[in-house]
C-alpha atoms as a PDB file:
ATOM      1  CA  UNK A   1     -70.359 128.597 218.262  1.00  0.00           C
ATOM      2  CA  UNK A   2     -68.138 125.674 218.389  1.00  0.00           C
ATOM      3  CA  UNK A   3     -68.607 124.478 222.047  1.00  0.00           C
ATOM      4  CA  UNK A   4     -64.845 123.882 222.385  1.00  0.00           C
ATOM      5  CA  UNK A   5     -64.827 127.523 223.597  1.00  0.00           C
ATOM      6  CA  UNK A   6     -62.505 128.222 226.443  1.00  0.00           C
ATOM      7  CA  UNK A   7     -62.244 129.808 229.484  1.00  0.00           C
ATOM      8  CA  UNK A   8     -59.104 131.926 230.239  1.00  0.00           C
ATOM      9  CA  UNK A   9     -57.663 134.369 232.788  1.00  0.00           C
ATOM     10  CA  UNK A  10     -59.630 133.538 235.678  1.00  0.00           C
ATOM     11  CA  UNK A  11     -62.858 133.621 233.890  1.00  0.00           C
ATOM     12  CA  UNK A  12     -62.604 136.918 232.665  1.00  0.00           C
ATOM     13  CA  UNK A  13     -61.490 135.835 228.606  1.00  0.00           C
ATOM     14  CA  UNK A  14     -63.386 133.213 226.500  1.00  0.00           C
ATOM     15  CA  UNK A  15     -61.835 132.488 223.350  1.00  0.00           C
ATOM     16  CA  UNK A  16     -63.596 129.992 220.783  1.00  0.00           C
ATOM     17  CA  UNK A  17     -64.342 129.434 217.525  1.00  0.00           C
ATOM     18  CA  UNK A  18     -67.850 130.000 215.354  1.00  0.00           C
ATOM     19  CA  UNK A  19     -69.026 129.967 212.132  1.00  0.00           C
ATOM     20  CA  UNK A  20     -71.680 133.123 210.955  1.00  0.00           C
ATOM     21  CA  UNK A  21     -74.538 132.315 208.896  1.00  0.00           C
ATOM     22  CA  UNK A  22     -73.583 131.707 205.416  1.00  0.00           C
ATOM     23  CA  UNK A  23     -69.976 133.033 206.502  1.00  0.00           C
ATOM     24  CA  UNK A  24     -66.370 131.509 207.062  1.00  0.00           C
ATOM     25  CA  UNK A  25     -65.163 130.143 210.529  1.00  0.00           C
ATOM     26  CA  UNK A  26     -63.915 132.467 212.623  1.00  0.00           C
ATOM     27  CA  UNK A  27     -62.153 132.820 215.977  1.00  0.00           C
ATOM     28  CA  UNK A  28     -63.418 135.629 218.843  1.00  0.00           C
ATOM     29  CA  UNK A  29     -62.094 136.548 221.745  1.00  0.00           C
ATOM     30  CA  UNK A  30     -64.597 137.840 224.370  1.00  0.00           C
ATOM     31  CA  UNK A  31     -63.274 140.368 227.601  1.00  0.00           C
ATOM     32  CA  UNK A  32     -65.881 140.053 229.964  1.00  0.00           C
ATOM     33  CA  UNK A  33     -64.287 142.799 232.228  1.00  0.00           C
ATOM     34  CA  UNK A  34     -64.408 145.116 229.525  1.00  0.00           C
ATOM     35  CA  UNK A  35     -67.841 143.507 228.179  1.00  0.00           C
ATOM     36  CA  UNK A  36     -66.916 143.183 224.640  1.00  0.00           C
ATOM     37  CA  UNK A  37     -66.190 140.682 221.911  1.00  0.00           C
ATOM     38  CA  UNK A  38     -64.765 140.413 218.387  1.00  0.00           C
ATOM     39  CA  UNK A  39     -63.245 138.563 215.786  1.00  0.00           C
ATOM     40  CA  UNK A  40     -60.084 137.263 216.241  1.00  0.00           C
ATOM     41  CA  UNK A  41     -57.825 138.941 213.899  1.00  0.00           C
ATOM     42  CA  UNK A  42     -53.987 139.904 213.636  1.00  0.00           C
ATOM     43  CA  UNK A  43     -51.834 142.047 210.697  1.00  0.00           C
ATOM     44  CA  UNK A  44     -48.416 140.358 209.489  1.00  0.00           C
ATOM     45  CA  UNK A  45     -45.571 141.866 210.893  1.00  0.00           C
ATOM     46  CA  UNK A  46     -45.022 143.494 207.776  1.00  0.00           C
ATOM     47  CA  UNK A  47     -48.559 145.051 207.884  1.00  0.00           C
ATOM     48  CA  UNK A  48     -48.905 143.944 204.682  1.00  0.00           C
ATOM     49  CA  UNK A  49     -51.950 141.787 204.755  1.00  0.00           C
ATOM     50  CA  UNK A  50     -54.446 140.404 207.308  1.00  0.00           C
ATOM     51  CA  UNK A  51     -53.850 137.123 209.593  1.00  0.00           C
ATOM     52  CA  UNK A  52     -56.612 135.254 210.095  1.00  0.00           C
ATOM     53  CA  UNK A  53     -56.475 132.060 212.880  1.00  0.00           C
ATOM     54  CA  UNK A  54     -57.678 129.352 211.020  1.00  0.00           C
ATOM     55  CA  UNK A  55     -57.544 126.399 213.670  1.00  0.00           C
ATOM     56  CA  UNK A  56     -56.326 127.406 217.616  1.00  0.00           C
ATOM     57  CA  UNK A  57     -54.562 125.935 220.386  1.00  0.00           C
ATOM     58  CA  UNK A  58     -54.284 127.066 223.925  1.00  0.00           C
ATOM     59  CA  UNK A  59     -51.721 125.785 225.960  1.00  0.00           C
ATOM     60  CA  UNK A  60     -52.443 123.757 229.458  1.00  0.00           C
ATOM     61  CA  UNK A  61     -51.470 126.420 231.470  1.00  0.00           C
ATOM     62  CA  UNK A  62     -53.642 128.682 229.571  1.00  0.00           C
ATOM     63  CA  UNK A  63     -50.688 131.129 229.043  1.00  0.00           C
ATOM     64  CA  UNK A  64     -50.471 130.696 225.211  1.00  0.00           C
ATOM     65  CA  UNK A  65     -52.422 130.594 221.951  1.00  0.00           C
ATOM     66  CA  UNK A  66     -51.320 128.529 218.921  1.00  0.00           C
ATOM     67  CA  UNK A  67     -52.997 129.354 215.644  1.00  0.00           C
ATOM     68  CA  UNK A  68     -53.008 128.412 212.229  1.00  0.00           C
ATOM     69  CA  UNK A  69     -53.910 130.803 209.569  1.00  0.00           C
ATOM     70  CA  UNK A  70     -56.438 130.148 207.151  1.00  0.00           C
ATOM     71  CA  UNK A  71     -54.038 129.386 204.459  1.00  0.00           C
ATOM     72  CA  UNK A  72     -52.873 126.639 207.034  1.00  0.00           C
ATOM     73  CA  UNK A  73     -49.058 127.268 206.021  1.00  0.00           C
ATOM     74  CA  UNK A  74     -47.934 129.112 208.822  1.00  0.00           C
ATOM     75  CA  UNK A  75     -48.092 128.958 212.872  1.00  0.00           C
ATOM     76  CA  UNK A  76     -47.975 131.334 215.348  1.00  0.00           C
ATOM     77  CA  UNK A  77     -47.766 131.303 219.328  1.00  0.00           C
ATOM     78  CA  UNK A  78     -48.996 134.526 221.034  1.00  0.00           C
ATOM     79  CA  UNK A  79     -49.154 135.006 224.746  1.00  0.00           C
ATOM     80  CA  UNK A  80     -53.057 135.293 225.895  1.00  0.00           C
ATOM     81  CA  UNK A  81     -52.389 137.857 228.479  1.00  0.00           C
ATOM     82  CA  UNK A  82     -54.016 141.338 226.648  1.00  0.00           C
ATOM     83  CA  UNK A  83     -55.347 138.926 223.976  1.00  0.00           C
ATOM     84  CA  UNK A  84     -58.271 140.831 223.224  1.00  0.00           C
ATOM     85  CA  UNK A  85     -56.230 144.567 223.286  1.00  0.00           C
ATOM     86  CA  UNK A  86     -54.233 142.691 220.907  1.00  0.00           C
ATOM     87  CA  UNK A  87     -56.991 142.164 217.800  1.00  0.00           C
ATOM     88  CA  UNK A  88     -56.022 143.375 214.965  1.00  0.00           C
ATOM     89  CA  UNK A  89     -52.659 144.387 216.001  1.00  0.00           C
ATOM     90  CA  UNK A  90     -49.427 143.491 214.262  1.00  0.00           C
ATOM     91  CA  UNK A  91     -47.877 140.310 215.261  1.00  0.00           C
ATOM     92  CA  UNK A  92     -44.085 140.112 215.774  1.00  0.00           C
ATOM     93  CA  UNK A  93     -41.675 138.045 213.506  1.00  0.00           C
ATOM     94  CA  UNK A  94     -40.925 135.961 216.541  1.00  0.00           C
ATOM     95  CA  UNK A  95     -44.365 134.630 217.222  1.00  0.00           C
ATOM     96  CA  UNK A  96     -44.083 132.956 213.781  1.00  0.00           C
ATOM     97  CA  UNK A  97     -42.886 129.114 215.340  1.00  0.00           C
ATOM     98  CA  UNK A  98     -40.055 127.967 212.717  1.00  0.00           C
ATOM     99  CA  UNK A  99     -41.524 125.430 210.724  1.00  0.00           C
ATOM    100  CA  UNK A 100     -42.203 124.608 206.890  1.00  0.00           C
ATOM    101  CA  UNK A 101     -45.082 122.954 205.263  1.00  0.00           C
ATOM    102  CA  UNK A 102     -49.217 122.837 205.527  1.00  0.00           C
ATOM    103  CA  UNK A 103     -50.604 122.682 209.056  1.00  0.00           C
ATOM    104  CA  UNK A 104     -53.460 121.034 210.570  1.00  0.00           C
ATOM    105  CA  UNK A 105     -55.181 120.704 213.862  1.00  0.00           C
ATOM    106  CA  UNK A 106     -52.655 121.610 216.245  1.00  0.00           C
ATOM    107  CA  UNK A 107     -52.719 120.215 220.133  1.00  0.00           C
ATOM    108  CA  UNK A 108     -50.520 120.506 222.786  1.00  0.00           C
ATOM    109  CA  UNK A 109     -48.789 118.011 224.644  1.00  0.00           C
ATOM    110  CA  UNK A 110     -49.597 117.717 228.090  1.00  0.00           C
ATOM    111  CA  UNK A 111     -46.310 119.165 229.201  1.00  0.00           C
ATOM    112  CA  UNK A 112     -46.895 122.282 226.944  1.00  0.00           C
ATOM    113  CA  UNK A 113     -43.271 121.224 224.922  1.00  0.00           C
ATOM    114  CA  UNK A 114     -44.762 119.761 222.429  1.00  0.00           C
ATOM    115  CA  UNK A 115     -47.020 120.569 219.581  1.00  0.00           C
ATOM    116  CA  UNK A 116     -49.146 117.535 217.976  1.00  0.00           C
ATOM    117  CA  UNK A 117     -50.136 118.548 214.649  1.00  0.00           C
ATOM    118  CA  UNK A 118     -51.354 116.138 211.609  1.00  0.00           C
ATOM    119  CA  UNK A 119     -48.552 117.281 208.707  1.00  0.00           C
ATOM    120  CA  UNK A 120     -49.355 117.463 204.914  1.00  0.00           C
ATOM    121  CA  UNK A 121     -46.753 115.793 202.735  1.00  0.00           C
ATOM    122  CA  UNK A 122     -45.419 117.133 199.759  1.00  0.00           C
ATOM    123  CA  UNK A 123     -46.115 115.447 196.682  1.00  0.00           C
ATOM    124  CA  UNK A 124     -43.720 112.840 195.532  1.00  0.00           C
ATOM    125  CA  UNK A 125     -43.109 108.957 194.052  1.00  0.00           C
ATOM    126  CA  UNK A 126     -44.601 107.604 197.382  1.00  0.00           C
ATOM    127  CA  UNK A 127     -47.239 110.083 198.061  1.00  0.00           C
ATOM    128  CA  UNK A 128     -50.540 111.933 196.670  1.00  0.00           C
ATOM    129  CA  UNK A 129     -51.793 115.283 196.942  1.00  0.00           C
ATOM    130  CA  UNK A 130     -52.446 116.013 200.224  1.00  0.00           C
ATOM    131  CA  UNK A 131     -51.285 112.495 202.222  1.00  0.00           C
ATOM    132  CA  UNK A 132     -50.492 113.233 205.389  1.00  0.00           C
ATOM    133  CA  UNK A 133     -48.799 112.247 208.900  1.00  0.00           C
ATOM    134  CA  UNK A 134     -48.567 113.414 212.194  1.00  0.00           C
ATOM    135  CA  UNK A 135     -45.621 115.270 213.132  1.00  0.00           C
ATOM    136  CA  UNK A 136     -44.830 117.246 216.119  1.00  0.00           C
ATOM    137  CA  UNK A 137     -42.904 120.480 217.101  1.00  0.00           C
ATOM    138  CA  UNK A 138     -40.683 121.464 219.739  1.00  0.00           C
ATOM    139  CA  UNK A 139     -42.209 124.447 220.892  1.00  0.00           C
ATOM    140  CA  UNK A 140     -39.019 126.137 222.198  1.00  0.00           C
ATOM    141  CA  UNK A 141     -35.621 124.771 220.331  1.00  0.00           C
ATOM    142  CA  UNK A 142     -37.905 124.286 216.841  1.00  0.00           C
ATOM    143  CA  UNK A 143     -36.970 120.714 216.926  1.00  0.00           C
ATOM    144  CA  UNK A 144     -39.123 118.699 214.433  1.00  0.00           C
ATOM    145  CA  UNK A 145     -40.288 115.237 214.350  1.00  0.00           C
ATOM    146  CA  UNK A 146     -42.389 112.737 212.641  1.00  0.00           C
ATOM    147  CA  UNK A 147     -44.887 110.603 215.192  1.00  0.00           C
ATOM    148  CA  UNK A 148     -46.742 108.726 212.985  1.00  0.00           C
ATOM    149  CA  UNK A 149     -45.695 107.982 209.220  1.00  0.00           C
ATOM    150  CA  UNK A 150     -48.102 107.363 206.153  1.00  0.00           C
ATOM    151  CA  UNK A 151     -47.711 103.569 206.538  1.00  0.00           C
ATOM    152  CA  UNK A 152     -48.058 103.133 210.207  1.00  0.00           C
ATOM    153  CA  UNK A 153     -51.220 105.588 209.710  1.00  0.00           C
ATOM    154  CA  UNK A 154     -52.877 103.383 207.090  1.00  0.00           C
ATOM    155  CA  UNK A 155     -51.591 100.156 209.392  1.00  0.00           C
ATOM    156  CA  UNK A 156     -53.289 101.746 212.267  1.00  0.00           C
ATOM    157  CA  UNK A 157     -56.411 103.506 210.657  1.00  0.00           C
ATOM    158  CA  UNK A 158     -56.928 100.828 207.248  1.00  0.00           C
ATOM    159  CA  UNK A 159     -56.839 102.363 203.865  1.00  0.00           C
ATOM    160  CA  UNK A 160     -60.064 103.944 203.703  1.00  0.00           C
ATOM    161  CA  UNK A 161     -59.983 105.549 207.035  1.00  0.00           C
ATOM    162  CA  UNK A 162     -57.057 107.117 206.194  1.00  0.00           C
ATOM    163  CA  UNK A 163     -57.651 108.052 202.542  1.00  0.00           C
ATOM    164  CA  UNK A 164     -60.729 110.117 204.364  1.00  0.00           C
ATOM    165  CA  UNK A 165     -57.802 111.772 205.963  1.00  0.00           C
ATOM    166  CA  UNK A 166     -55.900 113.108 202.968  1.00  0.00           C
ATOM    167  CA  UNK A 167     -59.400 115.125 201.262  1.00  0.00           C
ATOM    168  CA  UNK A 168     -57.940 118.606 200.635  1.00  0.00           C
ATOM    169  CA  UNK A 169     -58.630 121.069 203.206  1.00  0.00           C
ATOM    170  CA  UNK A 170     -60.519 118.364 205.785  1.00  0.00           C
ATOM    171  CA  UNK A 171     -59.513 119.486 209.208  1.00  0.00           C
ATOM    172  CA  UNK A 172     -58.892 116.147 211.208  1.00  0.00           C
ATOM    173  CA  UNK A 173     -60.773 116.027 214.794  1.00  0.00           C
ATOM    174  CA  UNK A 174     -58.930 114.714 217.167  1.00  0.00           C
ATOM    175  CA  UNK A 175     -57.818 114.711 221.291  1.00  0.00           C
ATOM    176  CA  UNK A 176     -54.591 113.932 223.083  1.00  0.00           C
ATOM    177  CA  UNK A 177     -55.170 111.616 226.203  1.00  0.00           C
ATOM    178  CA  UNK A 178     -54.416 113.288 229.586  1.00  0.00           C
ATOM    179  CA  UNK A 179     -51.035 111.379 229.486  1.00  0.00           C
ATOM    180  CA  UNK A 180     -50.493 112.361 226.016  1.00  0.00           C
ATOM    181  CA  UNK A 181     -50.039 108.506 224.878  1.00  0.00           C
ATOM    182  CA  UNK A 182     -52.977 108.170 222.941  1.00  0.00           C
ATOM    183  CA  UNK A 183     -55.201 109.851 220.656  1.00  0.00           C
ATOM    184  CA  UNK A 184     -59.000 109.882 219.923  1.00  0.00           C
ATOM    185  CA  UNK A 185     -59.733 110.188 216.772  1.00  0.00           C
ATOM    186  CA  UNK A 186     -63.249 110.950 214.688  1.00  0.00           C
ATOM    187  CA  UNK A 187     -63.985 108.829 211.629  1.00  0.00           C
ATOM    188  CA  UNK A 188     -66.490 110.132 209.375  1.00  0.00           C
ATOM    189  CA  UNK A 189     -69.345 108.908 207.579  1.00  0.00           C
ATOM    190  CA  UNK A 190     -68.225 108.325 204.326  1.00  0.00           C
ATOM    191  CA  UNK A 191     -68.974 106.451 200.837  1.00  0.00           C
ATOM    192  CA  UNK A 192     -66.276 103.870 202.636  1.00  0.00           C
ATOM    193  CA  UNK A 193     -66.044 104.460 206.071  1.00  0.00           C
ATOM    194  CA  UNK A 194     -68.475 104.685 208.852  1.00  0.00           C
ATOM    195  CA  UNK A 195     -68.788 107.621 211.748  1.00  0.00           C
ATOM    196  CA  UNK A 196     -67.219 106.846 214.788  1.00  0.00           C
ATOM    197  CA  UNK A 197     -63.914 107.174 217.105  1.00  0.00           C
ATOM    198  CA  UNK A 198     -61.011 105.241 217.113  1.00  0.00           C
ATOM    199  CA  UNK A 199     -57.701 105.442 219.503  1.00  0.00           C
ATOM    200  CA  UNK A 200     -54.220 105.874 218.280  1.00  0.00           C
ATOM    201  CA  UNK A 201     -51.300 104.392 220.088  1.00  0.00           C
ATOM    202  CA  UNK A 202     -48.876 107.787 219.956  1.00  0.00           C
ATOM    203  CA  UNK A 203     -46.309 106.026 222.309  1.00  0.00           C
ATOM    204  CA  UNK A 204     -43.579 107.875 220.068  1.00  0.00           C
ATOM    205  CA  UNK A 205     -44.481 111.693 221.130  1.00  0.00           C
ATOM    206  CA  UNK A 206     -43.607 110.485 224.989  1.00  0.00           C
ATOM    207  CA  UNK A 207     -41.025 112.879 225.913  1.00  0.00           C
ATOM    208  CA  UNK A 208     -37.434 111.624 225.537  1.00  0.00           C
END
């Protein structure tokens, strides 16, 4: 288990994330009124296939749980009250939070408006295959906007610090500050860049 887990409804719901011997990461959900666990796990609204929360989110207030799937392409914001009644349930086309694109570590600003995410960008003349940026989302009008760009990244990180960012499917670990200003961020040990944190200036994702 991941020890990220957290505590929810009073201390009677732990949700966290683990990864099973030889298996795939996985969210649970534990009730420990009803003195059970399970995998985290949700239908499309459709019913047509599985969802699977890939990375999560829970709000400040502990009232809501961002995830996003496993093909990190799609987010969704479900209310944690009956969380674990809710496993393997279908979700509604309104918990699907309007936005296009390839997903990665969400976190929530400190207000609970926001949602601080780092952003894949589409391959073109001035990017590569998965380059990204941070971006953040409006939570409740859909609004959409770009924090940090690729150049202010690679100003901010140096080149090989970010290029560690854009490996395919690498799941950047990182915290918003208390005041939601900053950002710690954990380099890893790589052929060009050595483990440790760093601290991003995120003075653009201060509320308007």
């Amino acid at each position: 288990m991941k020890p990220e887990a957290t505590w929810l409804g009073e201390e009677t719901l732990v949700l966290g994330e683990c990864t099973p011997n030889m298996g795939l990461p996985s969210a649970f959900v534990a009730d420990l009124v009803l003195q059970d666990a399970d995998t985290l796990f949700f239908d499309k609204p459709d019913g047509s296939e599985q969802v699977l929360p890939g990375q999560i989110a829970v709000s400040h207030d502990g009232r809501w749980l961002v995830f996003v799937d496993i093909g990190r392409r799609d987010l969704w914001k479900v209310s944690v009250a009956d969380l674990f009644r809710r496993v393997g349930v279908a979700l509604n086309a309104g918990e699907r939070l309007p936005a296009e694109g390839v997903f990665l570590s969400p976190q929530w600003s400190p207000d609970d408006r926001w949602l601080n995410f780092w952003y894949v960008l589409g391959f073109g003349p001035d990017t590569d295959a998965c380059d990204v940026t941070i971006v953040r989302l409006d939570v409740g009008s859909g609004e959409f906007q770009e924090v940090l760009s690729k150049p202010q990244l690679i100003t901010l990180l140096g080149l090989n610090r970010y290029l560690s960012f854009t490996v395919c499917g690498r799941e950047p670990r990182w915290r918003l500050s208390p005041g939601g200003e900053l950002a710690l961020v954990q380099i890893l040990d790589t052929i060009d860049t050595d483990p440790g944190l760093l601290i991003l200036p995120l003075d653009e994702i201060s509320d308007d």
